[in-house]
PDB file of N, CA and C in Angstrom:
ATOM      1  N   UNK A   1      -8.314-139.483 -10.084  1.00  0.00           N
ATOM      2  CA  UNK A   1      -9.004-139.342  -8.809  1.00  0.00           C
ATOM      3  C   UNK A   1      -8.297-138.331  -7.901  1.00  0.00           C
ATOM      4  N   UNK A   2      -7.024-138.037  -7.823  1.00  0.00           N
ATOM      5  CA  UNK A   2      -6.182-137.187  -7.336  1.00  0.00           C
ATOM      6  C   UNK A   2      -6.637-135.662  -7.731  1.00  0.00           C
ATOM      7  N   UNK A   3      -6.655-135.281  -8.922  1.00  0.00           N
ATOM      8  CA  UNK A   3      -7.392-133.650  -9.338  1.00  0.00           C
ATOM      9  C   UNK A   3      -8.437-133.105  -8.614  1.00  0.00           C
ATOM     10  N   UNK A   4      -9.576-134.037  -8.192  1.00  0.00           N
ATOM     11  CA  UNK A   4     -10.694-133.353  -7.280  1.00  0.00           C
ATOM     12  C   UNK A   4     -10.066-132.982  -5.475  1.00  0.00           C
ATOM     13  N   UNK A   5      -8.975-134.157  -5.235  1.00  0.00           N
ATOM     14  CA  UNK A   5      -8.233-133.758  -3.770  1.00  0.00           C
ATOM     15  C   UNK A   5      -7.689-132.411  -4.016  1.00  0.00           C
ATOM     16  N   UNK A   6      -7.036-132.451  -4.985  1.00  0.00           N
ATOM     17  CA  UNK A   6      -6.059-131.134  -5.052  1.00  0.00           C
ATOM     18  C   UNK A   6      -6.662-129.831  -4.992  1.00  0.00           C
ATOM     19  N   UNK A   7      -7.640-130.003  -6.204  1.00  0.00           N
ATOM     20  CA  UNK A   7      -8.939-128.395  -6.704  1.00  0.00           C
ATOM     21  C   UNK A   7      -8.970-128.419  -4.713  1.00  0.00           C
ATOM     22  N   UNK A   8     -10.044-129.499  -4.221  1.00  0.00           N
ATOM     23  CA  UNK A   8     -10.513-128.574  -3.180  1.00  0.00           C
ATOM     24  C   UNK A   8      -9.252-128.548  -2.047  1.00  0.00           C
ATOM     25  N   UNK A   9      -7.959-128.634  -1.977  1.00  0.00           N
ATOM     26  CA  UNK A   9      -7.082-128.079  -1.297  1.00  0.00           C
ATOM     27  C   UNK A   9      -7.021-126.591  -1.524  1.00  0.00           C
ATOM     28  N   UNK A  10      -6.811-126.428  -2.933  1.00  0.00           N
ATOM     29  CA  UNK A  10      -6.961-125.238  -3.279  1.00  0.00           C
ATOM     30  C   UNK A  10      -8.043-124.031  -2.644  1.00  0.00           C
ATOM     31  N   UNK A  11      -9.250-124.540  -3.075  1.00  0.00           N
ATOM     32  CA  UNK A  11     -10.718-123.659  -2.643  1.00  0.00           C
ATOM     33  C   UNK A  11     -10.286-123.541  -1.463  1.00  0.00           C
ATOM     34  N   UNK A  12     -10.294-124.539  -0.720  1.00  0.00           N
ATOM     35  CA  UNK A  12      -9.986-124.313   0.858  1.00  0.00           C
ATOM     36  C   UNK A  12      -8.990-123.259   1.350  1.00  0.00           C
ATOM     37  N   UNK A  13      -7.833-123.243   1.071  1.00  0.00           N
ATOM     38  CA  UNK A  13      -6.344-122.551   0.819  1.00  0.00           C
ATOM     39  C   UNK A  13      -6.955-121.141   0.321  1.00  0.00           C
ATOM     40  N   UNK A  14      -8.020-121.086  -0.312  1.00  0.00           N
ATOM     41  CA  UNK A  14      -8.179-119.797  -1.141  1.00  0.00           C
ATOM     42  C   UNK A  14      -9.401-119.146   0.434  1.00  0.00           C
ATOM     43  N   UNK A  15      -9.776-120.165   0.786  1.00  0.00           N
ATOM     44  CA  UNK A  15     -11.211-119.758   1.274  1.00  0.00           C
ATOM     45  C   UNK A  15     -10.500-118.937   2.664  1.00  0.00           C
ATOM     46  N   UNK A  16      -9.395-119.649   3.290  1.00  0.00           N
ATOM     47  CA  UNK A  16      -8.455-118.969   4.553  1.00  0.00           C
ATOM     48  C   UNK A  16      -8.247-117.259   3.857  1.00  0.00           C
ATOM     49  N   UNK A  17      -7.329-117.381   2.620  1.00  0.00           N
ATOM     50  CA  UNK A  17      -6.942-116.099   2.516  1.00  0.00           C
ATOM     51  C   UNK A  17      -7.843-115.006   2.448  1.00  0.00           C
ATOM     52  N   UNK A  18      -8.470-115.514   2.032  1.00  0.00           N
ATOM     53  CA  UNK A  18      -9.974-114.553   2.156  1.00  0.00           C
ATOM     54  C   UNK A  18     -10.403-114.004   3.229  1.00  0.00           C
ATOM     55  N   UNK A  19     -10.613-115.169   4.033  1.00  0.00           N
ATOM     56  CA  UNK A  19     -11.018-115.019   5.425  1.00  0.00           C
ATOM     57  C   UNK A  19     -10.553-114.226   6.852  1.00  0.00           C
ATOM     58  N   UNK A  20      -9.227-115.290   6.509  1.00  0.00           N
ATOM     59  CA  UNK A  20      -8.233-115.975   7.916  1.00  0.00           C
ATOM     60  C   UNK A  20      -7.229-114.298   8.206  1.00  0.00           C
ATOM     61  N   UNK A  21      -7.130-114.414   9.333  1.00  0.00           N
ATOM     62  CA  UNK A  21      -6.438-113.553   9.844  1.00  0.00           C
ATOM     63  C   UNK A  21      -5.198-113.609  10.334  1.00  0.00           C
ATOM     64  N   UNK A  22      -4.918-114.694  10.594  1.00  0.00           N
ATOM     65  CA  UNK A  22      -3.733-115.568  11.275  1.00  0.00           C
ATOM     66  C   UNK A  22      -2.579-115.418  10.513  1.00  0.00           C
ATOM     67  N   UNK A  23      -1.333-115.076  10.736  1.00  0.00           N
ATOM     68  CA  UNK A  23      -0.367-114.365   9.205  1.00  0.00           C
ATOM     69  C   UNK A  23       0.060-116.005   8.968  1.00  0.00           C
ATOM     70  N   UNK A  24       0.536-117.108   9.937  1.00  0.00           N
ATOM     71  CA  UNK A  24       0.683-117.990   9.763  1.00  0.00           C
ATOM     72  C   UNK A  24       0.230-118.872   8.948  1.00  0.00           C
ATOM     73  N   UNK A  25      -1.048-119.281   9.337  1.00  0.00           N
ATOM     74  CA  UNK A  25      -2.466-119.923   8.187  1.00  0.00           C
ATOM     75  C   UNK A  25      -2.160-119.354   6.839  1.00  0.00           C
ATOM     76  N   UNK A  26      -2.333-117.663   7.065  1.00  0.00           N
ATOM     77  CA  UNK A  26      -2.462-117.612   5.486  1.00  0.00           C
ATOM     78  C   UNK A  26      -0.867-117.762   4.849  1.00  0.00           C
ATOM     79  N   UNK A  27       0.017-117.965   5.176  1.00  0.00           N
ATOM     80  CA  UNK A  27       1.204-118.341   4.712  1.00  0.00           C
ATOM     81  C   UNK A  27       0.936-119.749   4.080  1.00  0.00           C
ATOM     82  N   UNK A  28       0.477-120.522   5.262  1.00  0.00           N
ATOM     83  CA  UNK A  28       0.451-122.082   4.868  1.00  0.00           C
ATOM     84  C   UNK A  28      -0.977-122.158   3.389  1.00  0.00           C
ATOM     85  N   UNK A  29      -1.576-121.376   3.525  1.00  0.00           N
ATOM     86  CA  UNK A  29      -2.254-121.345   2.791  1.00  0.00           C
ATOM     87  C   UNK A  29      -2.528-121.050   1.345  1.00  0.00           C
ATOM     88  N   UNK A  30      -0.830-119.905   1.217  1.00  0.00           N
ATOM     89  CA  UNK A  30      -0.293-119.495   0.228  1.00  0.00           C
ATOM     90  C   UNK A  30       0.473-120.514  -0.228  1.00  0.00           C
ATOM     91  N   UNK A  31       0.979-121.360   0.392  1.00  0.00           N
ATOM     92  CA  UNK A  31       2.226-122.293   0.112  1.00  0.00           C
ATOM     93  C   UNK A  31       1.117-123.622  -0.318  1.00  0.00           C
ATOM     94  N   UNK A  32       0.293-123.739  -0.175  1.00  0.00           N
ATOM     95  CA  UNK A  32      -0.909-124.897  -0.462  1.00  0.00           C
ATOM     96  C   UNK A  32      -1.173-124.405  -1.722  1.00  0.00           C
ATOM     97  N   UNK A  33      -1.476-123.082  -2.268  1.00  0.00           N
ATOM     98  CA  UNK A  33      -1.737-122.830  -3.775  1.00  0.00           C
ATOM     99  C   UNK A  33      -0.943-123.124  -4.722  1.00  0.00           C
ATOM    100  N   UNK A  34       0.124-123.020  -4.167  1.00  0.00           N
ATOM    101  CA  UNK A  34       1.330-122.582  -4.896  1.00  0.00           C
ATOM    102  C   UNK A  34       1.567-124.048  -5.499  1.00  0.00           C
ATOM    103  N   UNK A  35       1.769-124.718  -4.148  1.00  0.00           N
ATOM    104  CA  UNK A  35       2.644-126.195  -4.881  1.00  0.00           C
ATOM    105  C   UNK A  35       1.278-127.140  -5.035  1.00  0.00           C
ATOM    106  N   UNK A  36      -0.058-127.055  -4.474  1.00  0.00           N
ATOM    107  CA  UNK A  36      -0.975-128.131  -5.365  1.00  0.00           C
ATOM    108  C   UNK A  36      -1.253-127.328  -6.625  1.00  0.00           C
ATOM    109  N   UNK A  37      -1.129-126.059  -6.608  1.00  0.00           N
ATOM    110  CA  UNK A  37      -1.338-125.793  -8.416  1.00  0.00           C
ATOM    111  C   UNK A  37      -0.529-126.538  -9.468  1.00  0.00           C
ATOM    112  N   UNK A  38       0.735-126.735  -8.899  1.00  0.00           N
ATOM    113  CA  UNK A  38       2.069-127.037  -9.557  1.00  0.00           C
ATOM    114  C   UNK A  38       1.506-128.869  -9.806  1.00  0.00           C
ATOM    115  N   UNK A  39       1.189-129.107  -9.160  1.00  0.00           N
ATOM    116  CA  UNK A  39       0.971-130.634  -9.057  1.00  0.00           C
ATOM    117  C   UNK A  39      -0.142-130.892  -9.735  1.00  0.00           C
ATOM    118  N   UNK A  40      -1.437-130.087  -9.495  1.00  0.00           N
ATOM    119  CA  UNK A  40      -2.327-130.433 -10.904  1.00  0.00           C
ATOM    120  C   UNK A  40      -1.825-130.402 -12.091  1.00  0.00           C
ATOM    121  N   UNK A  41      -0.787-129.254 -12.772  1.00  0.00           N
ATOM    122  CA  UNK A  41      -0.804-128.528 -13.389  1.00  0.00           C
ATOM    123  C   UNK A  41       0.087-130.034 -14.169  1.00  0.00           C
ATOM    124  N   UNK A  42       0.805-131.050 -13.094  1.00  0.00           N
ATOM    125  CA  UNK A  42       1.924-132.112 -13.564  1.00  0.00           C
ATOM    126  C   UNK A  42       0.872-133.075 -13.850  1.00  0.00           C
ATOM    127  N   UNK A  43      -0.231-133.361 -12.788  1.00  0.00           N
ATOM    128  CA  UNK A  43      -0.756-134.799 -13.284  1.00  0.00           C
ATOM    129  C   UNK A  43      -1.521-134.645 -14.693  1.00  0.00           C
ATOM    130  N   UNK A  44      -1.802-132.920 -14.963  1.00  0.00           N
ATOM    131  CA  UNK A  44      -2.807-132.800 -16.115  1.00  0.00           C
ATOM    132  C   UNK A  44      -1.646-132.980 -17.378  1.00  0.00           C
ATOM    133  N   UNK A  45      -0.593-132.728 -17.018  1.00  0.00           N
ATOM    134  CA  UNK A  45       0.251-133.149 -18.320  1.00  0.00           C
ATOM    135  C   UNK A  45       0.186-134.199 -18.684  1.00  0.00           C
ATOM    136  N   UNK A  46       0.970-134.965 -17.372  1.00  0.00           N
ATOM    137  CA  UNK A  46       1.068-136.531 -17.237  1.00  0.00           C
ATOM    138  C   UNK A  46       0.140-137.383 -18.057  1.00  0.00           C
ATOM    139  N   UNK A  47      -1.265-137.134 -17.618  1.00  0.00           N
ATOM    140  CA  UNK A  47      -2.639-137.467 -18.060  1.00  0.00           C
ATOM    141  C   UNK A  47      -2.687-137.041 -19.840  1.00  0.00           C
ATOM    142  N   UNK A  48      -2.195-135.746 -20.523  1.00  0.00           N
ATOM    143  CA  UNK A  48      -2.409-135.660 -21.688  1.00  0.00           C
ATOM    144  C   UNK A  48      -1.374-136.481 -22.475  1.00  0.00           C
ATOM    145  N   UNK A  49      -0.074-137.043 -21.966  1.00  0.00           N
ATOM    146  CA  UNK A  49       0.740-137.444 -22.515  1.00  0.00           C
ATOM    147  C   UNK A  49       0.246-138.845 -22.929  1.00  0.00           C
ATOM    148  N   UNK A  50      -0.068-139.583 -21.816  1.00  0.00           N
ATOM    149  CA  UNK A  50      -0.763-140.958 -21.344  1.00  0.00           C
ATOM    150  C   UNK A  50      -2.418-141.222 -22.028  1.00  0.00           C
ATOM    151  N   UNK A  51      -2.653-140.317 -23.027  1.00  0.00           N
ATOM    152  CA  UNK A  51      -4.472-141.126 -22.796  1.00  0.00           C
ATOM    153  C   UNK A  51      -4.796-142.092 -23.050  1.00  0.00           C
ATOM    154  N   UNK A  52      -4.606-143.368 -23.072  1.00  0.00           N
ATOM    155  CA  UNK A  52      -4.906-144.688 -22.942  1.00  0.00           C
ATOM    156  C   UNK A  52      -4.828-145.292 -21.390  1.00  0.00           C
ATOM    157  N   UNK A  53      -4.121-144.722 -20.822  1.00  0.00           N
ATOM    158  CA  UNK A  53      -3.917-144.982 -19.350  1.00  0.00           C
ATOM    159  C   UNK A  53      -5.349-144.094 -18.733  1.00  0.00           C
ATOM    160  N   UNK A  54      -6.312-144.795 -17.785  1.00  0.00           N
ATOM    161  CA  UNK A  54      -7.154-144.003 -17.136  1.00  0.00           C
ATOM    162  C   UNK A  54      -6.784-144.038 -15.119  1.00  0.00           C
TER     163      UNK A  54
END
């Protein structure tokens, strides 16, 4: 249930840099890709290690 929070942190995070003008925002926004990528990237392990666990 956690992977769909994260993806749209991401979109969102992606949708500023695109956008946003603010050097700040898009910092925070860079730093939102960076480490929820890292964290999907752990629960999707986690999850392949575990498949009996849902």
């Amino acid at each position: 249930m956690m992977e769909p929070h994260h993806l749209r942190a991401v979109d969102m995070a992606k949708t500023e840099l695109e956008y946003g003008k603010d050097p700040t925002l898009r910092k925070m926004a860079h730093d939102i890709i960076t480490s929820q990528t890292k964290e999907i990237t752990q629960m999707r392990t986690w999850q392949a290690a575990h498949p009996s666990v849902k």
